[in-house]
Protein backbone atom coordinates (compact mmCIF):
# COMPACT_ATOMS: atom_id res chain seq x y z
CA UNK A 1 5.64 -20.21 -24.76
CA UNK A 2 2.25 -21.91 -25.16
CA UNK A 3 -0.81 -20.89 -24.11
CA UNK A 4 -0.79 -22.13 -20.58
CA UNK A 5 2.47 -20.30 -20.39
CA UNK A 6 0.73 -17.19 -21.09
CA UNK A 7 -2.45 -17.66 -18.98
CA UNK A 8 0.00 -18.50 -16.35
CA UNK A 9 1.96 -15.35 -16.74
CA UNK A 10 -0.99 -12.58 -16.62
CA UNK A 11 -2.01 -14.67 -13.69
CA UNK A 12 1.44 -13.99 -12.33
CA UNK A 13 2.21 -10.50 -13.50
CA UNK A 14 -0.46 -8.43 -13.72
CA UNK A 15 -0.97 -7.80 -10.58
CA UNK A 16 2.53 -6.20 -10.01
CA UNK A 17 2.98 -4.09 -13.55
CA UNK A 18 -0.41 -2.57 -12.97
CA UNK A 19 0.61 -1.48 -9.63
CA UNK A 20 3.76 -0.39 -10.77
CA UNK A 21 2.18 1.11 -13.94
CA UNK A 22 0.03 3.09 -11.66
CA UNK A 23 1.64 4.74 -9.09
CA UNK A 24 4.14 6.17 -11.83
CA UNK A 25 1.08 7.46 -13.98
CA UNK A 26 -1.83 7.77 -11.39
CA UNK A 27 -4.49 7.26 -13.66
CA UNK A 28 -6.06 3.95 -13.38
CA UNK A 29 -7.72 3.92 -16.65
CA UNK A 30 -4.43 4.71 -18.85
CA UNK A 31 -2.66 1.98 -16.31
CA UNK A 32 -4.90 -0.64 -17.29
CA UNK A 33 -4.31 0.39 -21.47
CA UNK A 34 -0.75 -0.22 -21.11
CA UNK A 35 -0.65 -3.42 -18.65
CA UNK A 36 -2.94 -4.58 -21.80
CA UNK A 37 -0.74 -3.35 -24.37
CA UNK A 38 2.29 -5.01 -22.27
CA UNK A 39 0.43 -8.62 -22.13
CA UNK A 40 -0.72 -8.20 -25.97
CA UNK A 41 2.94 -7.68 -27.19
CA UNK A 42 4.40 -10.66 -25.09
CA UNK A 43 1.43 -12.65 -26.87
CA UNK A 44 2.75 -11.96 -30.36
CA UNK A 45 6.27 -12.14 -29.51
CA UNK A 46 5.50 -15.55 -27.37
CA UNK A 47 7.49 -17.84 -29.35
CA UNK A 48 10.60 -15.67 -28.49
CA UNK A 49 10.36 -14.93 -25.34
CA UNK A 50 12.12 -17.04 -22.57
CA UNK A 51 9.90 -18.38 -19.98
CA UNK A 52 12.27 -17.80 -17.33
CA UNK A 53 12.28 -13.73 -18.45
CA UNK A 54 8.56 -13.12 -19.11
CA UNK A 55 8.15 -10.94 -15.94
CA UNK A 56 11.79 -8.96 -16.96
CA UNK A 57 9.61 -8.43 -20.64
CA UNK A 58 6.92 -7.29 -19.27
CA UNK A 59 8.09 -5.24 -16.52
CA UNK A 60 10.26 -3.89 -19.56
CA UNK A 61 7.58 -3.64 -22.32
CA UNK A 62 5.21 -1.90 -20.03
CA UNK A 63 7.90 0.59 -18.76
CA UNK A 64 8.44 1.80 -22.27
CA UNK A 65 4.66 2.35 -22.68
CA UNK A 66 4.66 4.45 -19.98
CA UNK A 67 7.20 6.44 -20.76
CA UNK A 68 5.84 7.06 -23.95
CA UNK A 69 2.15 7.49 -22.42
CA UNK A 70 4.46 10.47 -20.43
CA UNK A 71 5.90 12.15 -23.36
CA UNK A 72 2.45 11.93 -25.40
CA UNK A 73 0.67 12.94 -23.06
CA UNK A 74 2.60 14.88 -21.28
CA UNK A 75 0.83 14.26 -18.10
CA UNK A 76 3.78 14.44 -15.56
CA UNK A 77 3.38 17.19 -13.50
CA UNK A 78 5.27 18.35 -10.57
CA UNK A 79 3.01 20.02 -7.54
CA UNK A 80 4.16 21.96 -4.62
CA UNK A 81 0.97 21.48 -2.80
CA UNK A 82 2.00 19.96 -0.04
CA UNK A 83 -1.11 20.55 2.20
CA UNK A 84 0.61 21.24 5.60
CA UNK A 85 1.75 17.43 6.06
CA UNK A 86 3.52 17.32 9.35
CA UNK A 87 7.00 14.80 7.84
CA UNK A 88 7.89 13.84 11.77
CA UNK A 89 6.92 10.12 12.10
CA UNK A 90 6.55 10.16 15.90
CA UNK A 91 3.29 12.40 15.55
CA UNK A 92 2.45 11.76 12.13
CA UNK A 93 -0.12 9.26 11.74
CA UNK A 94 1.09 5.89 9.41
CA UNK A 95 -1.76 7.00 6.48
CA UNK A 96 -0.21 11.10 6.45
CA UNK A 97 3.20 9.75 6.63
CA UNK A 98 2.61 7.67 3.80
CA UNK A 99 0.92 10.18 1.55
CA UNK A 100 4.16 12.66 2.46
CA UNK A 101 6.55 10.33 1.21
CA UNK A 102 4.58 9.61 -2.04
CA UNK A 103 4.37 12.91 -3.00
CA UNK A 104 7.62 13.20 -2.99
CA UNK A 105 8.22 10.55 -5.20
CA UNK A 106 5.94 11.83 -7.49
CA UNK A 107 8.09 14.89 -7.78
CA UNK A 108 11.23 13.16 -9.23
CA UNK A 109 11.72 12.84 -12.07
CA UNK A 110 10.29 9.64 -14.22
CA UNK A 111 13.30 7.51 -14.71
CA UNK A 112 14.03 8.19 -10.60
CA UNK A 113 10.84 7.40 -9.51
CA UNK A 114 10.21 4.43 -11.55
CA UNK A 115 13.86 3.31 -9.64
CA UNK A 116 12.40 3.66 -6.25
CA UNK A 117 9.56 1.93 -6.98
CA UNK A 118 10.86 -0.72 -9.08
CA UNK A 119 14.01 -1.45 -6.00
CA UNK A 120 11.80 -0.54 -2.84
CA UNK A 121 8.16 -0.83 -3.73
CA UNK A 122 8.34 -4.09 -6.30
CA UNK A 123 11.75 -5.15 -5.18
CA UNK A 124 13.35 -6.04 -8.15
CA UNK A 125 17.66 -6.69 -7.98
CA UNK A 126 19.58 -4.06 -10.01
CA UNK A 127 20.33 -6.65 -12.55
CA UNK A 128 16.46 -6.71 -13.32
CA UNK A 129 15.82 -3.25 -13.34
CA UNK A 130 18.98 -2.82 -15.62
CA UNK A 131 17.26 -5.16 -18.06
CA UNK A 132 13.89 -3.23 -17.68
CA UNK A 133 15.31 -0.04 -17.85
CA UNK A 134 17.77 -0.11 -20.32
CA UNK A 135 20.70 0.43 -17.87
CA UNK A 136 23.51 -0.90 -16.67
CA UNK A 137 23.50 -2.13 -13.22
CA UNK A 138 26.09 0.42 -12.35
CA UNK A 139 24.03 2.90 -13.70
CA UNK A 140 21.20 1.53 -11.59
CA UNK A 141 23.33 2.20 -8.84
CA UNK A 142 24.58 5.36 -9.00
CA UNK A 143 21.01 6.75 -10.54
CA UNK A 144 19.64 5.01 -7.61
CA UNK A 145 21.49 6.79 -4.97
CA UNK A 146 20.85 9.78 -6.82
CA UNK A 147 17.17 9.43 -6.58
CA UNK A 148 16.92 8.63 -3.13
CA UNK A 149 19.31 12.02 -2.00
CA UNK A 150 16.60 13.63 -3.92
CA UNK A 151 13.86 12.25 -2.09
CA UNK A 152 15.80 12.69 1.10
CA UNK A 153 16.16 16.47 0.28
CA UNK A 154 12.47 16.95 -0.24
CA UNK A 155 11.16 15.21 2.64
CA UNK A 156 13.66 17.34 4.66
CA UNK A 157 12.54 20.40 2.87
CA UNK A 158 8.24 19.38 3.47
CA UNK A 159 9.75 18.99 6.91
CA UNK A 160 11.11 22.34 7.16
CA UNK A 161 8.01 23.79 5.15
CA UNK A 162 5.49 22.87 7.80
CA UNK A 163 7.81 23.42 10.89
């Protein structure tokens, strides 16, 4: 990879670890340190990397930052404030409806939320989140499925909660 590669990749890429990098971590500031940390390490590994897999690298370079930025930090919390969101769609406004379901993503556990939003929110293919991940894609599957029963389970409990 030469330099243009590279320029051409943060151009490319940023964009979508940061977001990822954030709504796993919500902190803006520690998002930005790893997205950084992410592009640094593909720049002195350049010569190795593949230019077709630079985005797989550093979706998976900045997913192991963050999961050690969790463990060191130890900044994953789980919150049962829920704040009497109404989870009905039909009267729920889009904005409330959104918040709802994102709190209940942020009460999974790290490796299922960074599924969901890898598959639904970035919309990587199994395959790629296998390689990011460290799993196969059967284990993408199944922990997949997993995660969303979860999240179907709390949304139906928030549900039942401000009934």
């Amino acid at each position: 990879m030469n330099d243009i590669a590279y320029n051409n990749a943060v151009d490319q890429y940023a964009d979508g670890v940061y977001r990822f990098i954030v709504k796993n971590i919500r902190n803006e500031e520690d998002a930005r340190d790893i997205v950084q940390t992410a592009f640094e390490k593909l720049w002195v590994n350049r010569s190795s990397v593949e230019p077709l897999k630079v985005k797989s690298y550093l979706f998976t370079i900045a997913y192991h930052q963050m999961i050690d930025h969790i463990r060191k930090e130890k900044k994953y919390s789980i919150t049962d404030n829920f704040e009497g969101a109404i989870i009905d769609p039909i009267y729920q406004p889009q904005h409330q409806l959104k918040q709802t379901i994102l709190k209940a993503i942020n009460e999974l556990n790290p490796t299922q939320k960074s599924l969901i939003l890898l598959k639904d929110y970035e919309g990587y293919n199994y395959q790629e989140i296998g390689e990011i991940m460290n799993l196969s894609e059967s284990q993408v599957k199944v922990y997949l499925h997993r995660a969303r029963l979860q999240l179907k389970d709390k949304l139906i409990h928030l549900q039942k909660v401000s009934a």
